[in-house]
Protein backbone atom coordinates (compact mmCIF):
# COMPACT_ATOMS: atom_id res chain seq x y z
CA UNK A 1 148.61 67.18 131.27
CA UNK A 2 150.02 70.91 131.61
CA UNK A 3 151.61 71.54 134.87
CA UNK A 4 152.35 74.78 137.05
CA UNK A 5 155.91 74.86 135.43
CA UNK A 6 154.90 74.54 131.70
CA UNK A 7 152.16 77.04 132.46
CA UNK A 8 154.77 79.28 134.24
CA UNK A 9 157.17 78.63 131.26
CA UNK A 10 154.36 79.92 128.69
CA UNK A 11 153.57 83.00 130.67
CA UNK A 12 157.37 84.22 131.35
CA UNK A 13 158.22 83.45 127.29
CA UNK A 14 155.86 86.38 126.36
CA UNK A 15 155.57 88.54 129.67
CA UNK A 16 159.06 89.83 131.18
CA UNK A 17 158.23 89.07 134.69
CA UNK A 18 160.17 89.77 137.83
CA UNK A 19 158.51 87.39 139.68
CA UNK A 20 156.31 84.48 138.91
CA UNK A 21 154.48 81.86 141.20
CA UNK A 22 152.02 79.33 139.46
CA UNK A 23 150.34 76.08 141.63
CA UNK A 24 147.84 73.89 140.00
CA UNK A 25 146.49 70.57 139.48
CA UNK A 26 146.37 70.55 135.88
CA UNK A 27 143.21 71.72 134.77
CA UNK A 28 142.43 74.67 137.57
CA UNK A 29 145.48 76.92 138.68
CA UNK A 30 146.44 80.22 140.27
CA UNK A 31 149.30 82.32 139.44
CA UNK A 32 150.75 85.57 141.02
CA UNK A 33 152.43 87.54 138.60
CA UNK A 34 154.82 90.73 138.61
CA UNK A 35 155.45 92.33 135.70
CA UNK A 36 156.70 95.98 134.08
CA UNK A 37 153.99 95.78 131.44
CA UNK A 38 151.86 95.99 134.06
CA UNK A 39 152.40 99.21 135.27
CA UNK A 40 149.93 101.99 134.83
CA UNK A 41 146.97 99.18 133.32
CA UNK A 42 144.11 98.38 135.53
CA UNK A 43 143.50 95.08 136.74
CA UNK A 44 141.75 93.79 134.26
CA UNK A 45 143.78 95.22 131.98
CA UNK A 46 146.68 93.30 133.20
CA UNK A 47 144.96 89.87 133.59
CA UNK A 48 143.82 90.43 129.74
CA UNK A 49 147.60 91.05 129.12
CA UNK A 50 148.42 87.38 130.36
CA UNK A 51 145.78 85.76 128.17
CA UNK A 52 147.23 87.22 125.36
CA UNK A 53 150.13 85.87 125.83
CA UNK A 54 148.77 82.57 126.62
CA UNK A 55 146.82 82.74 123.05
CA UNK A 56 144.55 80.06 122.08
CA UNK A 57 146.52 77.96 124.97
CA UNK A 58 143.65 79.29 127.15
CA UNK A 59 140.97 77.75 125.09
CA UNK A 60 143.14 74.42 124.54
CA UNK A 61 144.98 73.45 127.51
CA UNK A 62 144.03 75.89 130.35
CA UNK A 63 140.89 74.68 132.27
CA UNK A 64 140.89 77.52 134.48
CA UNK A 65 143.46 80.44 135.81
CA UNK A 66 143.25 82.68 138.73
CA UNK A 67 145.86 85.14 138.97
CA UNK A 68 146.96 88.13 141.16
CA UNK A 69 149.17 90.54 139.33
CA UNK A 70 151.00 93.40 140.23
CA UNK A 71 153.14 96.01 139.02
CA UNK A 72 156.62 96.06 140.47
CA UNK A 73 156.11 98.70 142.53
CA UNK A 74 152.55 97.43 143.86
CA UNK A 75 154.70 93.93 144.68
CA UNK A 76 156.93 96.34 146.16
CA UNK A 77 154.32 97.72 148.56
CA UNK A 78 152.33 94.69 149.17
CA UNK A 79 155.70 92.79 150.09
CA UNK A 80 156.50 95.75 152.30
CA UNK A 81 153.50 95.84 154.30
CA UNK A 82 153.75 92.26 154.83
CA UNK A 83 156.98 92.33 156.89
């Protein structure tokens, strides 16, 4: 069964990411994601980014994925304005 770590592992091996959170039960999870290759891309744009570099792991082993991703400068703001 994949877990949050091996998922989190997959994601940061093809996505430089300067922060990563993944929770999950094995077949459903949700990930917040912070990224450079994120900057500039919309946010679909950047959630299609993270499929791709899942690959056909999405179709095999990843029931479902909810994900919030930012930019490092949106993390930035949205850290900031929670303090």
């Amino acid at each position: 069964m994949l877990t949050p770590d091996t998922l989190k592992n997959y994601i940061v091996a093809a996505l430089p990411c300067a922060h990563i959170e993944v929770e999950g039960d094995g077949q459903h999870f949700y990930a917040t994601i912070v990224s450079s290759e994120f900057q500039g891309l919309s946010m679909i744009k950047q959630h299609q980014r993270v499929y791709a570099a899942l690959g056909d792991r999405m179709k095999a082993e990843v029931h479902a994925l909810s994900m919030k991703t930012f930019s490092p400068e949106q993390w930035a703001a949205k850290v900031g304005s929670n303090g």
